[in-house]
Protein backbone atom coordinates (compact mmCIF):
# COMPACT_ATOMS: atom_id res chain seq x y z
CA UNK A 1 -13.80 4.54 -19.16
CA UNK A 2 -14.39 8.43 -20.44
CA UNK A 3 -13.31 10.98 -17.93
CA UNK A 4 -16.20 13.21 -16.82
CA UNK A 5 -15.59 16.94 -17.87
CA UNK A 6 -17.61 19.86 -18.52
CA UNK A 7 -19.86 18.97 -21.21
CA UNK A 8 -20.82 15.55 -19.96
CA UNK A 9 -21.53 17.36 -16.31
CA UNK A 10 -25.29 16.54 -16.17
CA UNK A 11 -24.85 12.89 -16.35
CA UNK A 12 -21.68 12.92 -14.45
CA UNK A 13 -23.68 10.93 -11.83
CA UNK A 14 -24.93 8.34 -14.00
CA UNK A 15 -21.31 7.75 -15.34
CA UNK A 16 -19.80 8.00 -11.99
CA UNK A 17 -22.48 5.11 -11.19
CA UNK A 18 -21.58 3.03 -14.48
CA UNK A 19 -17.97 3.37 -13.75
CA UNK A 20 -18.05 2.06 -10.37
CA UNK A 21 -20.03 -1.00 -11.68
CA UNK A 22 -16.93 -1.33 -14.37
CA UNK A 23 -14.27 -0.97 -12.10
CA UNK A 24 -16.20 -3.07 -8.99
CA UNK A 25 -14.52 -6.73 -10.64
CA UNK A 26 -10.81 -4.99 -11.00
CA UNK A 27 -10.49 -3.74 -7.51
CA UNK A 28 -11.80 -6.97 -6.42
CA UNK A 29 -8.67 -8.48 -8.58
CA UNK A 30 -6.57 -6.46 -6.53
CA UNK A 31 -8.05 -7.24 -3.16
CA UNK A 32 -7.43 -10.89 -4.35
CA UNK A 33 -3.82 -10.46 -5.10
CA UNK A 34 -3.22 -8.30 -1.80
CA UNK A 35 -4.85 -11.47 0.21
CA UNK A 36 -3.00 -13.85 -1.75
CA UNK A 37 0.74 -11.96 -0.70
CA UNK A 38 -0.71 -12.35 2.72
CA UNK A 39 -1.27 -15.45 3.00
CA UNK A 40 1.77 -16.27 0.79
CA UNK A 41 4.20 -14.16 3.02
CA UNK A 42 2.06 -15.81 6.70
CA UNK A 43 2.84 -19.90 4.44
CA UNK A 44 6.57 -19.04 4.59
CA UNK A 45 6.65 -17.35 8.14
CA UNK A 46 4.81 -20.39 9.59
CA UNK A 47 6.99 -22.78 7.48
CA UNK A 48 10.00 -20.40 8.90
CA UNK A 49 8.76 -21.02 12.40
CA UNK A 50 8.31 -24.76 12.20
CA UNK A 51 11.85 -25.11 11.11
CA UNK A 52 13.57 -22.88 14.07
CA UNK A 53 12.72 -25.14 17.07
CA UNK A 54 15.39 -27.10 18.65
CA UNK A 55 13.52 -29.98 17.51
CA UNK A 56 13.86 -29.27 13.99
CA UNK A 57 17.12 -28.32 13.74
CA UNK A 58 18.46 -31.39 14.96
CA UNK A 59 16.64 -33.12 12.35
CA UNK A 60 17.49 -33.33 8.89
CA UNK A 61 15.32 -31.43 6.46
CA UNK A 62 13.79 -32.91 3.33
CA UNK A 63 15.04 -31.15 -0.02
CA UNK A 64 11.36 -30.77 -1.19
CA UNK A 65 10.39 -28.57 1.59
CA UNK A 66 13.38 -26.05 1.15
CA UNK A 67 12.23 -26.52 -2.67
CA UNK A 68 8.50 -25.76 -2.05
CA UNK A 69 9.42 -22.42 0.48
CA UNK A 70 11.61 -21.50 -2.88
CA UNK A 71 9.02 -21.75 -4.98
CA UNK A 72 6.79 -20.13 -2.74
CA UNK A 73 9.56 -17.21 -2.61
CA UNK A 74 9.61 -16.70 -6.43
CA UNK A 75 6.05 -16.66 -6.98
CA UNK A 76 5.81 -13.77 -4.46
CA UNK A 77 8.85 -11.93 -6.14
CA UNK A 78 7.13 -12.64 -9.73
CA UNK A 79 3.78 -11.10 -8.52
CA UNK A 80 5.62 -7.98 -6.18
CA UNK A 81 7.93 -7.30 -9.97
CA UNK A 82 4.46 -7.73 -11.89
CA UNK A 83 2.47 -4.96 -9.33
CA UNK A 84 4.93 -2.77 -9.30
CA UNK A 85 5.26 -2.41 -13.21
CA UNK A 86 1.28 -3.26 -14.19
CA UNK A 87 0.92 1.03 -14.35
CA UNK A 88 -3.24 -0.18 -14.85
CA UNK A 89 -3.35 -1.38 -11.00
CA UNK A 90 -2.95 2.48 -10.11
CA UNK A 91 -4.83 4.04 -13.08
CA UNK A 92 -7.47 1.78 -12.13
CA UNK A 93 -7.25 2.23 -8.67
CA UNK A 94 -6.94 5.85 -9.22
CA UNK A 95 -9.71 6.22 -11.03
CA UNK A 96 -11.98 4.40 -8.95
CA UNK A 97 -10.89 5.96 -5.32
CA UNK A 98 -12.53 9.52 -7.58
CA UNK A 99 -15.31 7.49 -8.35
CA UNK A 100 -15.50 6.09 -4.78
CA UNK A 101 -15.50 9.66 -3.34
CA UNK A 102 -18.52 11.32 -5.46
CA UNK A 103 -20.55 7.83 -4.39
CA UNK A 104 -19.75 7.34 -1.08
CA UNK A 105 -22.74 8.68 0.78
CA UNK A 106 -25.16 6.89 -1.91
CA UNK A 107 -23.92 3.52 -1.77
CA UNK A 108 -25.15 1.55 1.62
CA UNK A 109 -21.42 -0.29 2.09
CA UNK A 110 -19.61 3.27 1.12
CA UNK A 111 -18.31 3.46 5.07
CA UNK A 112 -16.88 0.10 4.42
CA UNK A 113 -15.80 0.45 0.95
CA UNK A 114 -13.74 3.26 1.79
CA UNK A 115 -11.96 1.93 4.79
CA UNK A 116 -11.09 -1.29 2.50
CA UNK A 117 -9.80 1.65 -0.21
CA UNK A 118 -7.49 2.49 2.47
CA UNK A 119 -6.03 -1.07 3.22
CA UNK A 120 -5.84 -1.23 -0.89
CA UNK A 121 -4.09 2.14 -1.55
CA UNK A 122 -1.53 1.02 1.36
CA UNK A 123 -0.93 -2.23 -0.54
CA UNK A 124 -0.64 -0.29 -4.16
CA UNK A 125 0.94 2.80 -3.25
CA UNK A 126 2.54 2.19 0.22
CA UNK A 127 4.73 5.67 1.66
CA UNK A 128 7.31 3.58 3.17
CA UNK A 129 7.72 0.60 0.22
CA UNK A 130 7.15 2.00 -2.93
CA UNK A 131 8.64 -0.47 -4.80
CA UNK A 132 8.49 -4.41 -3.87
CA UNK A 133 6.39 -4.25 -0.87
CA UNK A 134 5.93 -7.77 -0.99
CA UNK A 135 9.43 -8.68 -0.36
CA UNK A 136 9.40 -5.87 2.25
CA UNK A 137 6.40 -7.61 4.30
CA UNK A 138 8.08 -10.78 3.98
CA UNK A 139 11.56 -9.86 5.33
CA UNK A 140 9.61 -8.00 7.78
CA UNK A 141 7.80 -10.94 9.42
CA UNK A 142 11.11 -13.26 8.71
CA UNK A 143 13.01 -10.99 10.65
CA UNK A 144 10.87 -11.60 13.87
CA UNK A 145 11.77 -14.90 14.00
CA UNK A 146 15.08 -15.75 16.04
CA UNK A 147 17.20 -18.27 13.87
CA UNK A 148 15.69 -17.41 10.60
CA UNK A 149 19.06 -16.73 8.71
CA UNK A 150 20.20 -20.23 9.56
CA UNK A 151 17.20 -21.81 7.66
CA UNK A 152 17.58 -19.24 4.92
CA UNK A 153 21.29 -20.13 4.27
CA UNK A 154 20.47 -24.12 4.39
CA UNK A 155 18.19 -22.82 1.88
CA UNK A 156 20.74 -20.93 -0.27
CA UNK A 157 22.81 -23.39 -0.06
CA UNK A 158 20.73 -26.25 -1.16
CA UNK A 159 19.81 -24.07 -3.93
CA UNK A 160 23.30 -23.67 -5.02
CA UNK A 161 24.19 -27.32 -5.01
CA UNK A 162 20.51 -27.93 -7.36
CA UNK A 163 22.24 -25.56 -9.86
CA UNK A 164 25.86 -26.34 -9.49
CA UNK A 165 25.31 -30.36 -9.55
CA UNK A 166 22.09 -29.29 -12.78
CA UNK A 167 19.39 -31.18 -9.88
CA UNK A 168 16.46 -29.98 -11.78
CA UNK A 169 14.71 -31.41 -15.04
CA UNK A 170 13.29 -28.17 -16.71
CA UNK A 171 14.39 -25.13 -17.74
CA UNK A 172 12.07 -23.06 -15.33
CA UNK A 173 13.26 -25.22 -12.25
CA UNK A 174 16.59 -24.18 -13.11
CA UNK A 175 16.36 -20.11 -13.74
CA UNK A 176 13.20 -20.57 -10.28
CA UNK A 177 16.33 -21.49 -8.46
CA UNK A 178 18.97 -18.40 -9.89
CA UNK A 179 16.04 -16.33 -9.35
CA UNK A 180 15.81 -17.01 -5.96
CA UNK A 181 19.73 -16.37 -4.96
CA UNK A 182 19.71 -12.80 -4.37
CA UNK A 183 16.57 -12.74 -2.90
CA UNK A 184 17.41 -15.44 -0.76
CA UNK A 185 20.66 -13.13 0.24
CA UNK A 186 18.62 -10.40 1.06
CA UNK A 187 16.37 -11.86 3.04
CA UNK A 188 19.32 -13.44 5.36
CA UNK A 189 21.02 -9.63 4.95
CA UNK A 190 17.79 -8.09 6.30
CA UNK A 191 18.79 -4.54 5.93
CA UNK A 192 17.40 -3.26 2.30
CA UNK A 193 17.63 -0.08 1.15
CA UNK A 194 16.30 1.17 -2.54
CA UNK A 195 19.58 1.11 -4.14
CA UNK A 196 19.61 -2.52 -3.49
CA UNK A 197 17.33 -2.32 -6.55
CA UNK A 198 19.04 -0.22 -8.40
């Protein structure tokens, strides 16, 4: 998409307009992957809730649930790893929040388009989590939940006894599950800091 500058000024309306129309599908790729965390992150709290009753703990858990919550896990690290290196999500989000502000007053949504740019730039760019804010929201709502760390270690260590015993058929089963170890740890830990990362 050409930058508008100087010599282009007269039609810098028209190419505003045409941008916006080119960058309209990407955000709403982005708006898709910031619902999909959400409702990734609210699967594993309510899975986390169901399994901290009384009830449930006297029970004996199935391995394919612990599994599935895994899985769930290290599809939301892949995607928070993939966001936070994709440089495009900002340039594109960048690029369109400019766009956004010349058209705001001309386009009959702008009021709403711009409070949604807000909940976006949050999600892409967020002042507290700048790195892995998905993992962040996700130990955030585990760690309102009394008794979470118990379910989390059953977890880990179910986990370790998949890999240690070779309890998986394929290749990506097997590296899902070494993936998931220290995130599993640092979700029980709670208390991150950004040299975790490091």
């Amino acid at each position: 998409v050409p930058m508008v500058n100087d010599q282009n000024a007269e039609n810098k309306r028209q190419l505003n307009l045409e941008t916006f129309q080119v960058l309209i599908p990407q955000i709403a790729k982005i708006r898709r992957l910031m619902d999909f965390q959400e409702k990734g992150v609210a699967i594993i709290e309510k899975c986390m809730r169901s399994l901290v009753t009384k009830e449930a703990r006297e029970r004996i858990v199935p391995d394919g649930y612990y599994d599935a919550i895994t899985k769930v896990v290290d599809l939301l690290q892949k995607l928070d790893n993939l966001k936070d290196m994709k440089a495009s999500l900002a340039t594109d989000f960048s690029r369109y929040n400019r766009v956004l502000q010349a058209l705001r007053a001309e386009l009959p949504n702008g009021d709403q388009l711009a409070q949604e740019k807000h909940k976006l730039q949050l999600f892409l760019s967020n002042f507290q989590y700048p790195k892995s804010l998905i993992f962040h929201n996700l130990r955030d709502a585990l760690k309102k939940i009394p008794g979470h760390e118990d379910v989390l270690i059953e977890m880990l260590q179910q986990n370790v006894d998949f890999i240690e015993n070779e309890r998986y058929l394929m290749l990506d089963e097997k590296y899902r599950l070494i993936r998931s170890l220290p995130h599993l740890m640092l979700l029980i830990d709670g208390d991150v800091d950004e040299s975790t990362y490091k």
